[in-house]
PDB file of N, CA and C in Angstrom:
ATOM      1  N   UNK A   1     -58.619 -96.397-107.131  1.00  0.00           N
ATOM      2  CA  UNK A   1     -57.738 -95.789-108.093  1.00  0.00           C
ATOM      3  C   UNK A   1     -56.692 -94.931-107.371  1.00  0.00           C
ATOM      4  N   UNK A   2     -55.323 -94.843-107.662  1.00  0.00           N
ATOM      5  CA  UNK A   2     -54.151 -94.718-107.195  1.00  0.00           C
ATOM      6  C   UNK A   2     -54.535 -92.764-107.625  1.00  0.00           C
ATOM      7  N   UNK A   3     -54.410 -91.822-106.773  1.00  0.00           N
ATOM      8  CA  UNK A   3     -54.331 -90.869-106.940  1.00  0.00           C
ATOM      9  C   UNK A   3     -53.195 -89.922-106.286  1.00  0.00           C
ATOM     10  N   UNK A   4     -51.988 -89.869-107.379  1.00  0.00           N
ATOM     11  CA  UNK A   4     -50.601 -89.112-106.300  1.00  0.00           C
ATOM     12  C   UNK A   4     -50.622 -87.992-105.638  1.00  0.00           C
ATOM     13  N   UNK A   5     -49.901 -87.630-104.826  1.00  0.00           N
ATOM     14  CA  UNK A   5     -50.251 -86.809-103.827  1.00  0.00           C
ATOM     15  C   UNK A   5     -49.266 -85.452-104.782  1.00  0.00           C
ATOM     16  N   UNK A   6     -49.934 -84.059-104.656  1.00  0.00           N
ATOM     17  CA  UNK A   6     -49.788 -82.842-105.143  1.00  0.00           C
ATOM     18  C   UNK A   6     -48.164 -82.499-104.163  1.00  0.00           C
ATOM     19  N   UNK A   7     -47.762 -81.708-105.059  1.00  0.00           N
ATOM     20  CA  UNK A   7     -46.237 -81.136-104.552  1.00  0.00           C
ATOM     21  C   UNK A   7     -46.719 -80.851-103.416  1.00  0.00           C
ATOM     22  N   UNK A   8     -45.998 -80.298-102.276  1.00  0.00           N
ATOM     23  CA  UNK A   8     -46.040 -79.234-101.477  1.00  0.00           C
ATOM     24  C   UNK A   8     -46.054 -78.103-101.516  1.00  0.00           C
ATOM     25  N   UNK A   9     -46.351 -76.828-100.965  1.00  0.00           N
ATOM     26  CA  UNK A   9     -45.719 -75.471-101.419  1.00  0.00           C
ATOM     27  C   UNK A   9     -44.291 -75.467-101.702  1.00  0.00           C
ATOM     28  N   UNK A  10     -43.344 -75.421-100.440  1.00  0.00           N
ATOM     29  CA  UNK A  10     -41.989 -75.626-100.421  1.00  0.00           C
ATOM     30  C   UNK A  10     -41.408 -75.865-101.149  1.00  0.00           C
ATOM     31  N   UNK A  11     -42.003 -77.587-102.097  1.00  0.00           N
ATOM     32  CA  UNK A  11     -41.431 -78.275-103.566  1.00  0.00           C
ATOM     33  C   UNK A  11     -41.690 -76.967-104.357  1.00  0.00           C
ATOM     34  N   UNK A  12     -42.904 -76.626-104.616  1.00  0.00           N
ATOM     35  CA  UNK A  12     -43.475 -75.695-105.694  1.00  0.00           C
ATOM     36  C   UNK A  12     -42.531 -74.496-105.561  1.00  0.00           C
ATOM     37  N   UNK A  13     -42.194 -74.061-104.589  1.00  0.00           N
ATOM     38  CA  UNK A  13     -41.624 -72.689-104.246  1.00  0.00           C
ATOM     39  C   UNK A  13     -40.030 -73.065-104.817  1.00  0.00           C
ATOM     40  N   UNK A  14     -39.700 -73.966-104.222  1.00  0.00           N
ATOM     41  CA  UNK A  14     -37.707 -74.365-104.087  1.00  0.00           C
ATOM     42  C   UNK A  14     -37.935 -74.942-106.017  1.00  0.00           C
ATOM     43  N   UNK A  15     -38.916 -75.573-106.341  1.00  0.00           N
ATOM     44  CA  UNK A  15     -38.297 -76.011-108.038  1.00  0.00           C
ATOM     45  C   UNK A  15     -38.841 -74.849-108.716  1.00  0.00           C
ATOM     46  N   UNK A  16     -39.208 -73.465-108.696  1.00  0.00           N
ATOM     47  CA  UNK A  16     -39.526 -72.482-109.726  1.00  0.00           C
ATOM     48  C   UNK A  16     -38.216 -71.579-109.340  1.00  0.00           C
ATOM     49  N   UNK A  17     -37.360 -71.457-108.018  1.00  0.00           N
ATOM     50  CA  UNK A  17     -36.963 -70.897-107.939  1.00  0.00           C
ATOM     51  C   UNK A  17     -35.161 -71.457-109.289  1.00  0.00           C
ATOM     52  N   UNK A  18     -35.184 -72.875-108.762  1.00  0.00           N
ATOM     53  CA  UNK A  18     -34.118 -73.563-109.433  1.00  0.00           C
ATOM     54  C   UNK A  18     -34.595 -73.374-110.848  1.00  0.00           C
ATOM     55  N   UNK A  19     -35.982 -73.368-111.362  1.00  0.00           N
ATOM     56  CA  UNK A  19     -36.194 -73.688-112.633  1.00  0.00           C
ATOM     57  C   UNK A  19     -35.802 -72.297-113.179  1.00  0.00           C
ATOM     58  N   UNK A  20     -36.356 -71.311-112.767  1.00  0.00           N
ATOM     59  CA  UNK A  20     -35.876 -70.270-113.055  1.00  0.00           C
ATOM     60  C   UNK A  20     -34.751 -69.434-113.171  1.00  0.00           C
ATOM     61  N   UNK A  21     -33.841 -70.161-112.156  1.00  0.00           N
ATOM     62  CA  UNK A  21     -32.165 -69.721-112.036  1.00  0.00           C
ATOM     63  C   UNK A  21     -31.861 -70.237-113.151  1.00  0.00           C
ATOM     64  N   UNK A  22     -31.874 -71.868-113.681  1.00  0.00           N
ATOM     65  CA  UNK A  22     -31.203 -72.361-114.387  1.00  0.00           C
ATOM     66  C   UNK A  22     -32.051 -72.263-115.758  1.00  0.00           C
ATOM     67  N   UNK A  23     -32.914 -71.488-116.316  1.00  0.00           N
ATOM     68  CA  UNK A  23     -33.398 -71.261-117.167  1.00  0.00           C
ATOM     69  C   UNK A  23     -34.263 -72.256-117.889  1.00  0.00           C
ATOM     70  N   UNK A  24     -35.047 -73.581-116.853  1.00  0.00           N
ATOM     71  CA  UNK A  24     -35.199 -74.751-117.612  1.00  0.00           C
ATOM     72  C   UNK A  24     -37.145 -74.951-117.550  1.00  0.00           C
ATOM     73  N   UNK A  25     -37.842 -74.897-118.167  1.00  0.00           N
ATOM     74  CA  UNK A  25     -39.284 -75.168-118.039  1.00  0.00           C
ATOM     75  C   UNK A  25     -39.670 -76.906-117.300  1.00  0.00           C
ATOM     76  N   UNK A  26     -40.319 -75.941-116.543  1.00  0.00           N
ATOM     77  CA  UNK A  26     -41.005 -77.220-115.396  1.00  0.00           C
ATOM     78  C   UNK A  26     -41.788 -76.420-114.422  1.00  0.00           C
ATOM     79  N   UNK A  27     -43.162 -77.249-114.331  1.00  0.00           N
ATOM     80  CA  UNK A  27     -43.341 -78.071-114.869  1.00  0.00           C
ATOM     81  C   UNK A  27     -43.955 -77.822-116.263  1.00  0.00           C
ATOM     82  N   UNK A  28     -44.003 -79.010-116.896  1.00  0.00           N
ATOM     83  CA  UNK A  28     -44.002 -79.112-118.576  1.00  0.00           C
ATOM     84  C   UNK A  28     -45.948 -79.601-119.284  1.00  0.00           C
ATOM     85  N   UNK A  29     -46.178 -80.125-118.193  1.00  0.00           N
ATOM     86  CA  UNK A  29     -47.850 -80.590-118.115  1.00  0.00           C
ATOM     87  C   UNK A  29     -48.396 -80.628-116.544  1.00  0.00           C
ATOM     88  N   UNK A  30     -49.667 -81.324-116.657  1.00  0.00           N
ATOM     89  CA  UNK A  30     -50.118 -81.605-115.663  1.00  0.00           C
ATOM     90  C   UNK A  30     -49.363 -82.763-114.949  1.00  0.00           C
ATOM     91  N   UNK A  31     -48.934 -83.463-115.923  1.00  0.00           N
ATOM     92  CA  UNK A  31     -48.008 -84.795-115.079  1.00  0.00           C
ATOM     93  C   UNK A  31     -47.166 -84.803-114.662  1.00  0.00           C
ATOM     94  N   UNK A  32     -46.417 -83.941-114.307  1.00  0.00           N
ATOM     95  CA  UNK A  32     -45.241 -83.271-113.856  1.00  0.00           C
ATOM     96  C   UNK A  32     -45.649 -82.944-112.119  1.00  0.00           C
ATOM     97  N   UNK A  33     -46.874 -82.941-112.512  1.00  0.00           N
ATOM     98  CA  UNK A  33     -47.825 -81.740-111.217  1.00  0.00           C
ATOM     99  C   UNK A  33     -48.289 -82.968-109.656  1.00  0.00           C
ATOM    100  N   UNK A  34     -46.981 -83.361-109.322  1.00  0.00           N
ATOM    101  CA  UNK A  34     -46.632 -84.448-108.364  1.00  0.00           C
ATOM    102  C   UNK A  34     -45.667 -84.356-107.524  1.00  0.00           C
ATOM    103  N   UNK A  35     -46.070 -84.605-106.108  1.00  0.00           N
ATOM    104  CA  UNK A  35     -44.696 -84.677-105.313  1.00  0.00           C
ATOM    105  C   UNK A  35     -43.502 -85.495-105.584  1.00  0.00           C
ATOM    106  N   UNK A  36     -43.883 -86.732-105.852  1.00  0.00           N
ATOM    107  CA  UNK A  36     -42.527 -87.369-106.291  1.00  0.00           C
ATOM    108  C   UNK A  36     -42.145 -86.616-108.043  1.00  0.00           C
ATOM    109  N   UNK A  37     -42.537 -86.201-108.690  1.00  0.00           N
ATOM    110  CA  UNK A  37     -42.102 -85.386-110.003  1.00  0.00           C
ATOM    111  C   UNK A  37     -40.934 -84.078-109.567  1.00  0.00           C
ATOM    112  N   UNK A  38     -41.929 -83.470-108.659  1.00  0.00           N
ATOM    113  CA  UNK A  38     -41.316 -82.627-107.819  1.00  0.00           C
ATOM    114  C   UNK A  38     -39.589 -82.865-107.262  1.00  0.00           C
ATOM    115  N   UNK A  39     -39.881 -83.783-106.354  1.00  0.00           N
ATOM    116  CA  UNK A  39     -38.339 -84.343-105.690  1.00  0.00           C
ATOM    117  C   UNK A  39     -37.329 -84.270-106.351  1.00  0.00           C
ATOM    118  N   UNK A  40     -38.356 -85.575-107.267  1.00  0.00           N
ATOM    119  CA  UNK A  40     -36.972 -85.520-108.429  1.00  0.00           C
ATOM    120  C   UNK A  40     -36.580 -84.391-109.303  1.00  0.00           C
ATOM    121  N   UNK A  41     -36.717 -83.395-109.322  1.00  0.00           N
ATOM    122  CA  UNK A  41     -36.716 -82.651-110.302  1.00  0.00           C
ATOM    123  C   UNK A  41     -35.442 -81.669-109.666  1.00  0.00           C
ATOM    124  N   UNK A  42     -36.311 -81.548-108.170  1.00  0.00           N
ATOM    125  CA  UNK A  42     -34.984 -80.893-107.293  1.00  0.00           C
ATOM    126  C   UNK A  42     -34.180 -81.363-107.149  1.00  0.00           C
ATOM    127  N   UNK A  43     -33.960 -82.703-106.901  1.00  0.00           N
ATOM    128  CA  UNK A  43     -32.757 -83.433-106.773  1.00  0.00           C
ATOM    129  C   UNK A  43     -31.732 -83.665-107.707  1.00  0.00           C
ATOM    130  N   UNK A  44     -32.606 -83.700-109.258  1.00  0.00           N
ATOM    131  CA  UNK A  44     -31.569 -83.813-110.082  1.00  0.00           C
ATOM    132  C   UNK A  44     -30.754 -82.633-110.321  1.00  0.00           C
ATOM    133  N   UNK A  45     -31.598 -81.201-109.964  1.00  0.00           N
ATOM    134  CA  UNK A  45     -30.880 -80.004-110.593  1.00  0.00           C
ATOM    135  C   UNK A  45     -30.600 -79.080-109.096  1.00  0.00           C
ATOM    136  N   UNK A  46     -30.595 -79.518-108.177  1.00  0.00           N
ATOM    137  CA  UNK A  46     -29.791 -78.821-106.488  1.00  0.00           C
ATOM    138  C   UNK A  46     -28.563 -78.676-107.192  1.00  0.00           C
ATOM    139  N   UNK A  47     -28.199 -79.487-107.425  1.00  0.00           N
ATOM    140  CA  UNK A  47     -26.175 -79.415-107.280  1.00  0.00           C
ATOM    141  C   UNK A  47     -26.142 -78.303-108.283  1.00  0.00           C
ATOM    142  N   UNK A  48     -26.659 -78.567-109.502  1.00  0.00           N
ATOM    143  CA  UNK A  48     -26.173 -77.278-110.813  1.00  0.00           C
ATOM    144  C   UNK A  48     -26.853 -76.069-109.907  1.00  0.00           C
ATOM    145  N   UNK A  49     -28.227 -76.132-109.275  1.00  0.00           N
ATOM    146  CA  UNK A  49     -28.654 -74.671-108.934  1.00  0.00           C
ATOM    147  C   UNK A  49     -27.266 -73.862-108.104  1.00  0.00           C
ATOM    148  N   UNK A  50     -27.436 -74.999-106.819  1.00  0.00           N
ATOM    149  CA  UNK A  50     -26.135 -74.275-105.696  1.00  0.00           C
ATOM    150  C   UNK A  50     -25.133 -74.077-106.420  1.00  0.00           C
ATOM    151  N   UNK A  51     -24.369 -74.031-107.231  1.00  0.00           N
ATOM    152  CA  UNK A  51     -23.097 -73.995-108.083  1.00  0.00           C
ATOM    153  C   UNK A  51     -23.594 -72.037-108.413  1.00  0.00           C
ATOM    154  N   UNK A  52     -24.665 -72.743-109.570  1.00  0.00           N
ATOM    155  CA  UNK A  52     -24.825 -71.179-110.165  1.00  0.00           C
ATOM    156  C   UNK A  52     -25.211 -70.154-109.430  1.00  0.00           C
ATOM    157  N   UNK A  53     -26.014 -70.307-107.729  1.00  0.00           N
ATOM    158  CA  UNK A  53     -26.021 -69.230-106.950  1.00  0.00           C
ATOM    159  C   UNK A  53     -24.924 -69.277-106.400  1.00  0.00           C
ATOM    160  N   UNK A  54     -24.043 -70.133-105.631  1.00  0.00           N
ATOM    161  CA  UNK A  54     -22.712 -69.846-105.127  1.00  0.00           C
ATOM    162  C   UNK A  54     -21.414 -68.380-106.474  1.00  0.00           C
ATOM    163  N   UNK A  55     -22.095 -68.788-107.368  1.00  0.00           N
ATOM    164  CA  UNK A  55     -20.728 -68.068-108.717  1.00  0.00           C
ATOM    165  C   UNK A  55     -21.636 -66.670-108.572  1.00  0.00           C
ATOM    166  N   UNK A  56     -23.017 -66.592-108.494  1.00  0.00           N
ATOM    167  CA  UNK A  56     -23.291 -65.202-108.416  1.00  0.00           C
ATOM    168  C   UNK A  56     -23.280 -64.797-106.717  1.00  0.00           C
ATOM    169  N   UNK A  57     -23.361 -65.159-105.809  1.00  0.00           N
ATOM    170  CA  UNK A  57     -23.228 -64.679-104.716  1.00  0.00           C
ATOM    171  C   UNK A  57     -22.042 -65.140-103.189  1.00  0.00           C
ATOM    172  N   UNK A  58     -20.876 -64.557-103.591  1.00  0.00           N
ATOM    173  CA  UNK A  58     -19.401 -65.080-102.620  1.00  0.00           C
ATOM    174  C   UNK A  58     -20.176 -65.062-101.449  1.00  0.00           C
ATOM    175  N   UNK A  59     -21.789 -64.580-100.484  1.00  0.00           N
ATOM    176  CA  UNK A  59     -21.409 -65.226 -99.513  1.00  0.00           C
ATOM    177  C   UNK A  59     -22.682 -66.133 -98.728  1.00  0.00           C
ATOM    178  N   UNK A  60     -22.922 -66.431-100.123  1.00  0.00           N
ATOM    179  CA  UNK A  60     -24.119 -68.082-100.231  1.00  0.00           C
ATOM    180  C   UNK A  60     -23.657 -68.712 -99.104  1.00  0.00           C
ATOM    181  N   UNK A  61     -24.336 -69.649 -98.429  1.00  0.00           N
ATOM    182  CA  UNK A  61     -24.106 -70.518 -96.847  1.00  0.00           C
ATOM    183  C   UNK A  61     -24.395 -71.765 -97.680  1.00  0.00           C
ATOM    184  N   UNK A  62     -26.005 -71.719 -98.144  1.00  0.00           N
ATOM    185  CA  UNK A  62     -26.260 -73.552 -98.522  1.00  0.00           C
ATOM    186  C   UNK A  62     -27.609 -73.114 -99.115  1.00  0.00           C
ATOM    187  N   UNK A  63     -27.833 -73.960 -99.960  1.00  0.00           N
ATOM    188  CA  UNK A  63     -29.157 -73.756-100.164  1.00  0.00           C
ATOM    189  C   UNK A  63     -30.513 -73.623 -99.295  1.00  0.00           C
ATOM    190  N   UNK A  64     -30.006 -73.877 -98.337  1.00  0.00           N
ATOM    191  CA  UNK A  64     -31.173 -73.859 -97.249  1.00  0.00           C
ATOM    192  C   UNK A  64     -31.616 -72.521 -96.909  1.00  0.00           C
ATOM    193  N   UNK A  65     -30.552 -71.377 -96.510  1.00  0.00           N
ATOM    194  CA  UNK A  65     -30.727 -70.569 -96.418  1.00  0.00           C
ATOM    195  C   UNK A  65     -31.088 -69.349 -97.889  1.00  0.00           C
ATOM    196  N   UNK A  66     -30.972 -69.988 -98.671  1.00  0.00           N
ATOM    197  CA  UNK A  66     -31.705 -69.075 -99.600  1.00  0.00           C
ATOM    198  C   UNK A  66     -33.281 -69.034 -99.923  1.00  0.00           C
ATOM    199  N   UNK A  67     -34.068 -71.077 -99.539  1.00  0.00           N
ATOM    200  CA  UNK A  67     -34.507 -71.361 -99.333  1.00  0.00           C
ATOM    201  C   UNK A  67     -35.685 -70.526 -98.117  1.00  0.00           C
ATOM    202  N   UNK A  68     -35.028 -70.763 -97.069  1.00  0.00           N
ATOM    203  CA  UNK A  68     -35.837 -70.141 -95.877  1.00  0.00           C
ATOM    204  C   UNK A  68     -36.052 -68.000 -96.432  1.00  0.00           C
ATOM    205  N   UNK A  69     -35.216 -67.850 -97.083  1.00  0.00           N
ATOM    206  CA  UNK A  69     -35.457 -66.282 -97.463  1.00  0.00           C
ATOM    207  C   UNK A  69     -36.645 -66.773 -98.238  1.00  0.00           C
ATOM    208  N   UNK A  70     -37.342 -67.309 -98.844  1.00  0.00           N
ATOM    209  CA  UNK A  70     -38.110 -67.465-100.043  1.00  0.00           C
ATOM    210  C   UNK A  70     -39.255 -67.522 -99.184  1.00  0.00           C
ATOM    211  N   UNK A  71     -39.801 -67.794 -97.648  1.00  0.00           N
ATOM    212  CA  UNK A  71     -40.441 -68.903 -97.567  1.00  0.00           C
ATOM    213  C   UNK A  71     -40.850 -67.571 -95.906  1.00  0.00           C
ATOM    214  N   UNK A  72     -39.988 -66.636 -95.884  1.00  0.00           N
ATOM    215  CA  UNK A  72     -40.139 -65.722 -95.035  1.00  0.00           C
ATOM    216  C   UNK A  72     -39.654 -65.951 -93.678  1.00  0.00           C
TER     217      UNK A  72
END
């Protein structure tokens, strides 16, 4: 039986931080509760996150580095 592999921290850490900027609930169940759920979730909403931290902070670099602050 096919059993998917759990987010990472990193996923878990980088999509609460986006979910939370952009005001959007996720995850929504347990089925959500997947690395590939995960990916995609960041991937679809990176571009809107970086937008809305770039408009609150003039001297944002990339998401990476807001990223690595999160992560210590």
């Amino acid at each position: 039986m096919y059993c998917p592999k759990s987010p990472t921290d990193k996923q878990i850490a980088y999509a609460d931080v986006i979910a939370k900027t952009l005001n959007i609930d996720f995850p929504q169940s347990s089925r959500d509760f997947t690395r590939a759920k995960y990916r995609a979730f960041i991937s679809a909403h990176v571009d809107e996150y970086k937008e809305q931290i770039q408009g609150d902070d003039p001297a944002y670099e990339d998401e990476m580095t807001w990223f690595q602050m999160l992560n210590g």
